[in-house]
Every structure is written in C-alpha cells, then in structure tokens.
PDB file of N, CA and C in Angstrom:
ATOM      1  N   UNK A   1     153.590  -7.201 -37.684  1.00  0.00           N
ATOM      2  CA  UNK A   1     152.926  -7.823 -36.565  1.00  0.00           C
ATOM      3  C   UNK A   1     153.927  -8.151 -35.455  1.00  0.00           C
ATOM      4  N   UNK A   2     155.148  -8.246 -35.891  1.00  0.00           N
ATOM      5  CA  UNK A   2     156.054  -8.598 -34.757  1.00  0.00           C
ATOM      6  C   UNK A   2     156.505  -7.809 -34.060  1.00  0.00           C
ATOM      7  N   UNK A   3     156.571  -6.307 -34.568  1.00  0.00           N
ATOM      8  CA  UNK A   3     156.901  -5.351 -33.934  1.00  0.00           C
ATOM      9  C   UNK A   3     156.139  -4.962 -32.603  1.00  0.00           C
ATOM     10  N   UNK A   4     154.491  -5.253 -33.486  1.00  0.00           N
ATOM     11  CA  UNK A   4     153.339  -4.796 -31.871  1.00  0.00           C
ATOM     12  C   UNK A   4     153.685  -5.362 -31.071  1.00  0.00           C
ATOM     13  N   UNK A   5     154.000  -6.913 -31.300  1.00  0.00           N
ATOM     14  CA  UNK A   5     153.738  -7.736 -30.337  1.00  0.00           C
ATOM     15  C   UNK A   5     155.201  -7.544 -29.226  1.00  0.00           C
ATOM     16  N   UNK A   6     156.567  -6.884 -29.976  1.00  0.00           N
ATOM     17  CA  UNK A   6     157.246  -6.550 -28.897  1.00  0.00           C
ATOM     18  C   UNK A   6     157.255  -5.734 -28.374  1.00  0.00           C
ATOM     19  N   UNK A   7     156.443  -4.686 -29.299  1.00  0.00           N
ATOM     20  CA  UNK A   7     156.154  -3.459 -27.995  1.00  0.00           C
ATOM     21  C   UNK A   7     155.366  -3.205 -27.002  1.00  0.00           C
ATOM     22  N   UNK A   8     154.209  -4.239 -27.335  1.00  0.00           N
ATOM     23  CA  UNK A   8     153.413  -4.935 -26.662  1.00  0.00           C
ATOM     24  C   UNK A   8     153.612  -5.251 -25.252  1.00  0.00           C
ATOM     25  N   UNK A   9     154.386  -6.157 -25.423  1.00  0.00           N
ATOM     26  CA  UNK A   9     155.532  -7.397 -24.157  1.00  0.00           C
ATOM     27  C   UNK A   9     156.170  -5.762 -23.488  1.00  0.00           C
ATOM     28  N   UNK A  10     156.814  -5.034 -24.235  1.00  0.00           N
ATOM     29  CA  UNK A  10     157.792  -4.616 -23.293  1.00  0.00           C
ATOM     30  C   UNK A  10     157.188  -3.358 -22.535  1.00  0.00           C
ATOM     31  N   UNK A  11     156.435  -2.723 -23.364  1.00  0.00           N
ATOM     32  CA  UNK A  11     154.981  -1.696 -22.268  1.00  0.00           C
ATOM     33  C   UNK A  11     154.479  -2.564 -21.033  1.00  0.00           C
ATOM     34  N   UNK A  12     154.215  -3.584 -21.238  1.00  0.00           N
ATOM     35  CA  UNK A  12     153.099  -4.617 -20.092  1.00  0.00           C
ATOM     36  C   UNK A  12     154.325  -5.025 -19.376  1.00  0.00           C
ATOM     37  N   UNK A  13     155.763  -5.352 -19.889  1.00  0.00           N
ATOM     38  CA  UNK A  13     156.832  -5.455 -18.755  1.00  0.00           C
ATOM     39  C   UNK A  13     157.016  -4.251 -18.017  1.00  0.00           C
ATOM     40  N   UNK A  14     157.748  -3.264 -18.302  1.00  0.00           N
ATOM     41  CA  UNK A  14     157.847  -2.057 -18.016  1.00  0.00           C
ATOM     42  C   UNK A  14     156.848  -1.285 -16.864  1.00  0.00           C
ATOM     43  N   UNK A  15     155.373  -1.581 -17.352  1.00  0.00           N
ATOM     44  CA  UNK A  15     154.286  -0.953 -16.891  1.00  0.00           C
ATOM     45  C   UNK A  15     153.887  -2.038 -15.719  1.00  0.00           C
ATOM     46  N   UNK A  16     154.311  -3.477 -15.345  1.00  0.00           N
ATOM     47  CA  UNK A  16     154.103  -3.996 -14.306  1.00  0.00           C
ATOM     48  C   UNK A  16     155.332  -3.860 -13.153  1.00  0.00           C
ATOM     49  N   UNK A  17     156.247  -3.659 -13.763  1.00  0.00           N
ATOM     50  CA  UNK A  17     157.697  -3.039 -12.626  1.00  0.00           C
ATOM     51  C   UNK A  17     157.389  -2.101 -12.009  1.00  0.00           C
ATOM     52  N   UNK A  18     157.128  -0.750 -12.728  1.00  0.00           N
ATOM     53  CA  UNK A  18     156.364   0.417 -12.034  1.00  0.00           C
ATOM     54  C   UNK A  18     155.528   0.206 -11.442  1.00  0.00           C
ATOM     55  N   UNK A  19     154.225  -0.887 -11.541  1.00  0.00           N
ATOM     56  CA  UNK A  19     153.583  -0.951 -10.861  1.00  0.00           C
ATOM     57  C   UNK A  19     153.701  -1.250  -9.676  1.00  0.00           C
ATOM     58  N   UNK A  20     154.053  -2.900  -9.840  1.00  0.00           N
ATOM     59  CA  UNK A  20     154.563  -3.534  -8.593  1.00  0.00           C
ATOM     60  C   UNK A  20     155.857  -2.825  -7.941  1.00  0.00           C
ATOM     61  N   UNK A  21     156.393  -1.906  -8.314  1.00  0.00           N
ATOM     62  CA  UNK A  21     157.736  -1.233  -7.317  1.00  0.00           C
ATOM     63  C   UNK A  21     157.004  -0.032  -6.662  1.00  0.00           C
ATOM     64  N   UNK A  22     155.846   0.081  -7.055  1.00  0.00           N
ATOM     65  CA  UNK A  22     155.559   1.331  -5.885  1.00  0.00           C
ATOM     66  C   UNK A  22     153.810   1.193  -5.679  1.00  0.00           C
ATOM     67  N   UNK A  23     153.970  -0.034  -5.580  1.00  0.00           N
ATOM     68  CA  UNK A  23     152.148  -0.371  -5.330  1.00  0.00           C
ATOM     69  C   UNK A  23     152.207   0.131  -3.586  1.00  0.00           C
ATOM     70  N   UNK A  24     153.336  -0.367  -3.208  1.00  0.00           N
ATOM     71  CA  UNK A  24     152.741   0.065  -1.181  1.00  0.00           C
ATOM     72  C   UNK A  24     153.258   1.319  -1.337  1.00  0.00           C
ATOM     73  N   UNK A  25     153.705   2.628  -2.420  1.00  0.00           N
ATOM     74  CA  UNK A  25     153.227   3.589  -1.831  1.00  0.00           C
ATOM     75  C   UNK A  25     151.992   3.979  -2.229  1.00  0.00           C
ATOM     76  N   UNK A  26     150.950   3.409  -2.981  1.00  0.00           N
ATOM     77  CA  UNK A  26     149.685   3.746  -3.744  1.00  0.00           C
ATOM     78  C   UNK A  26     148.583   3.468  -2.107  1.00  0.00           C
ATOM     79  N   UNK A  27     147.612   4.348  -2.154  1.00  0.00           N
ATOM     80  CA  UNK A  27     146.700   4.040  -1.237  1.00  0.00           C
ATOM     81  C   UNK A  27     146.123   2.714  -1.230  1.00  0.00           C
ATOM     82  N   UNK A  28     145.798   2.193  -0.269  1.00  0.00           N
ATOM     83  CA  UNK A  28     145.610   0.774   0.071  1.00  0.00           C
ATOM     84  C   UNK A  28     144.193   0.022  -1.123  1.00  0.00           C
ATOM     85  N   UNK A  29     143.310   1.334  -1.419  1.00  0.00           N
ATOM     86  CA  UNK A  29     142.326   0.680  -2.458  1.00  0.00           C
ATOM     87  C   UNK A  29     142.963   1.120  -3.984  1.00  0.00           C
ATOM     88  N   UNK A  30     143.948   0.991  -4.342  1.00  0.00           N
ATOM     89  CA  UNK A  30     144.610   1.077  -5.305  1.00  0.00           C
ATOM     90  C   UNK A  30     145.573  -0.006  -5.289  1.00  0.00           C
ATOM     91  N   UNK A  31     145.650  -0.571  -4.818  1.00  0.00           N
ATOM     92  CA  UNK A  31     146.784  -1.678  -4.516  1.00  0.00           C
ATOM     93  C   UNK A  31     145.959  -2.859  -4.917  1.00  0.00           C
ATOM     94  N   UNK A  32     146.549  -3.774  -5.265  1.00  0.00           N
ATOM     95  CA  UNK A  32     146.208  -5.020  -6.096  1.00  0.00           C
ATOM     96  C   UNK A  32     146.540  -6.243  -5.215  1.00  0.00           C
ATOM     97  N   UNK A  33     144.913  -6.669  -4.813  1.00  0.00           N
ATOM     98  CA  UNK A  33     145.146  -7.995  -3.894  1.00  0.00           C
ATOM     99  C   UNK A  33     145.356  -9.211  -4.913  1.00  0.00           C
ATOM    100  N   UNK A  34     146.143 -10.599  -4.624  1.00  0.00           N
ATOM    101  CA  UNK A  34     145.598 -11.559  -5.255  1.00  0.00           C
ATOM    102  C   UNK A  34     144.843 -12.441  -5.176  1.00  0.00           C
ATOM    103  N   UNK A  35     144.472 -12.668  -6.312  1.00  0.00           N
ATOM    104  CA  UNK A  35     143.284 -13.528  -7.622  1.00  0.00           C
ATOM    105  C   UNK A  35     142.297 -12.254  -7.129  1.00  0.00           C
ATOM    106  N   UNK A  36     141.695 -11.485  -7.384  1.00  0.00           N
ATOM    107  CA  UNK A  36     140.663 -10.468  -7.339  1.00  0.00           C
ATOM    108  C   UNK A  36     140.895  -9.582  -7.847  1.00  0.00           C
ATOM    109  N   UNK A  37     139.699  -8.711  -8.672  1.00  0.00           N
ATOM    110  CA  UNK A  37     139.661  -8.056  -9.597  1.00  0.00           C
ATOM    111  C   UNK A  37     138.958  -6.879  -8.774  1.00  0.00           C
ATOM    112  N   UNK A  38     140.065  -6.032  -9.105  1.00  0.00           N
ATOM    113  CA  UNK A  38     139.947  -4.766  -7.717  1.00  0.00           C
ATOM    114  C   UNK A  38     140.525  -3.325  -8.843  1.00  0.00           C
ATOM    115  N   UNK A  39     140.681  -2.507  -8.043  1.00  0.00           N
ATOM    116  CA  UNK A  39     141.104  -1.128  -8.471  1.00  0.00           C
ATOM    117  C   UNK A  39     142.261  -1.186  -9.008  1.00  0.00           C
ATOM    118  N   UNK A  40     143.281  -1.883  -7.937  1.00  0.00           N
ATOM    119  CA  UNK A  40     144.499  -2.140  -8.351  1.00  0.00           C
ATOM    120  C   UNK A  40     144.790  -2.952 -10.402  1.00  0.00           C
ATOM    121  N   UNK A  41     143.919  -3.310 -10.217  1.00  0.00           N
ATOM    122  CA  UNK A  41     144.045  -4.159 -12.188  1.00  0.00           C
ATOM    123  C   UNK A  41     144.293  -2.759 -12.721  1.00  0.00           C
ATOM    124  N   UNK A  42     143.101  -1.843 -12.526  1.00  0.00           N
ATOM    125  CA  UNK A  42     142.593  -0.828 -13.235  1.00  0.00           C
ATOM    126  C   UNK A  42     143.678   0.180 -13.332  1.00  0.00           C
ATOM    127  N   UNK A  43     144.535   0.508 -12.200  1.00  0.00           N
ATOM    128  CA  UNK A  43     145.828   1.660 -12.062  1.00  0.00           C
ATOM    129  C   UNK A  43     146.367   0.483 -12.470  1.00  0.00           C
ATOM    130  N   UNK A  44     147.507  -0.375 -12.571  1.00  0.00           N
ATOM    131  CA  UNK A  44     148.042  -1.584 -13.415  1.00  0.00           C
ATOM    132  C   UNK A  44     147.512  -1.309 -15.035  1.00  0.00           C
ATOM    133  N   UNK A  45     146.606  -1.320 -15.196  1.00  0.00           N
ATOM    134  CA  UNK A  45     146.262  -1.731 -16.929  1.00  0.00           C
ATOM    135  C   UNK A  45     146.734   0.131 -17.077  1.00  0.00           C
ATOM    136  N   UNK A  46     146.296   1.076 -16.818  1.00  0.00           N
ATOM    137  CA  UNK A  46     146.535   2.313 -16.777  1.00  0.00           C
ATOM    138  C   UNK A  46     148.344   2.682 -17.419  1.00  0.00           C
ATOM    139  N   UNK A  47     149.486   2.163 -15.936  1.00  0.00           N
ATOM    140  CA  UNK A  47     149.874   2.516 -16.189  1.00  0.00           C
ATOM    141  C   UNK A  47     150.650   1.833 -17.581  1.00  0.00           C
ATOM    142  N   UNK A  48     150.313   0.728 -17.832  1.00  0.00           N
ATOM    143  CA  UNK A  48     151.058   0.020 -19.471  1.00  0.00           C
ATOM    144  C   UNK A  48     150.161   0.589 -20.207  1.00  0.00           C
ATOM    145  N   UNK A  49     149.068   0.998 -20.292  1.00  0.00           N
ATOM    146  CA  UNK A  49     148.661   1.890 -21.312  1.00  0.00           C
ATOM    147  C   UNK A  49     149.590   3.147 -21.662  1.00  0.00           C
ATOM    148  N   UNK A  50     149.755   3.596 -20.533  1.00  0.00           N
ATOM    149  CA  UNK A  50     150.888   4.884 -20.626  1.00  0.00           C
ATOM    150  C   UNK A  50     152.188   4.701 -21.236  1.00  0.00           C
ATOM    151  N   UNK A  51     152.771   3.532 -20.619  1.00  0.00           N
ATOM    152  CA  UNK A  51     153.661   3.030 -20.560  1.00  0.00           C
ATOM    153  C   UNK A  51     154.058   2.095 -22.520  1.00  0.00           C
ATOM    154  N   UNK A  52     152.976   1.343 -22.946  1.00  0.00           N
ATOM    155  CA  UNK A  52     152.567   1.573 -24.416  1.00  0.00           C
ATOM    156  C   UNK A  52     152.411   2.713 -25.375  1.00  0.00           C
ATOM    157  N   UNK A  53     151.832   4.148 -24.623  1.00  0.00           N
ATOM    158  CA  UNK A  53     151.487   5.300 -25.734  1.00  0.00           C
ATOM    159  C   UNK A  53     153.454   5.748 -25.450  1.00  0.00           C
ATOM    160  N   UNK A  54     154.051   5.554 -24.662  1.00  0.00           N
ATOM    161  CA  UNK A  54     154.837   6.493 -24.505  1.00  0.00           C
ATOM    162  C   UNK A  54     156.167   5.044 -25.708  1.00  0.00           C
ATOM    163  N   UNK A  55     156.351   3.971 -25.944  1.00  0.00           N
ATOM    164  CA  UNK A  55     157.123   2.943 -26.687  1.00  0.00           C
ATOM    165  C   UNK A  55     156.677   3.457 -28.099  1.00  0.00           C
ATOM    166  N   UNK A  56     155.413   3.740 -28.302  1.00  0.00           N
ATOM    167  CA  UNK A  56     154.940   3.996 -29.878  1.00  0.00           C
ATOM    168  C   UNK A  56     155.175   5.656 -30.012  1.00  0.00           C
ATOM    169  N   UNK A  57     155.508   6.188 -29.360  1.00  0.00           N
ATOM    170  CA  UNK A  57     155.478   7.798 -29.272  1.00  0.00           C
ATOM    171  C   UNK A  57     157.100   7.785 -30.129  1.00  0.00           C
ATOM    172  N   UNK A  58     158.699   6.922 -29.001  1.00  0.00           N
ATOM    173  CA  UNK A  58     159.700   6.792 -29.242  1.00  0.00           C
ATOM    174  C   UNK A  58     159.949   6.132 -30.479  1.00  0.00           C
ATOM    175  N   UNK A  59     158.924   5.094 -30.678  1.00  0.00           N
ATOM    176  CA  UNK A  59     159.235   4.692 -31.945  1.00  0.00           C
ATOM    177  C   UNK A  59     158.525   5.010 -33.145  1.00  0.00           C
TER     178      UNK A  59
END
C-alpha cells in the first residue's frame, strides 16, 4: 500500500509541473481557471493519468 501511495504522489506531482509549465501554451479553453471546474481539470487529470501509467510501466 505504500508503494501506490508514492507512486501515486509522484505521477500527480510530476503530472501537475507539466501541466502548470505549459498550460499558456495550451489553447485558452484548455487552460485551468481558478476555483472552477473547466476543461483545464480534465487535460490536468489526463496528463497524471499518463504520467501514473508511465511510473507503473518503469516500475
């Protein structure tokens, strides 16, 4: 259980850096306003999903 939970943490770290480091080049309805639940969550949750299959792939 401890393992998920750090691979967990470090996909959802990882996968919010990428996000937030190139959200202003993403088109403006892909970009993530705050407190609102917009497109931007959706490319965000996306890329730590990726960003998760690709930590369990290495390990």
């Amino acid at each position: 259980m401890k393992r998920q939970f750090w691979q967990s943490l470090i996909a959802v770290l990882a996968g919010n850096a990428i996000y937030f480091s190139t959200q202003q080049y993403l088109p403006p309805r892909a970009q993530h306003g705050i407190c609102r639940i917009d497109w931007g969550l959706a490319v965000d949750f996306w890329i730590c999903l990726v960003c998760y299959g690709l930590v369990r792939l290495i390990r």
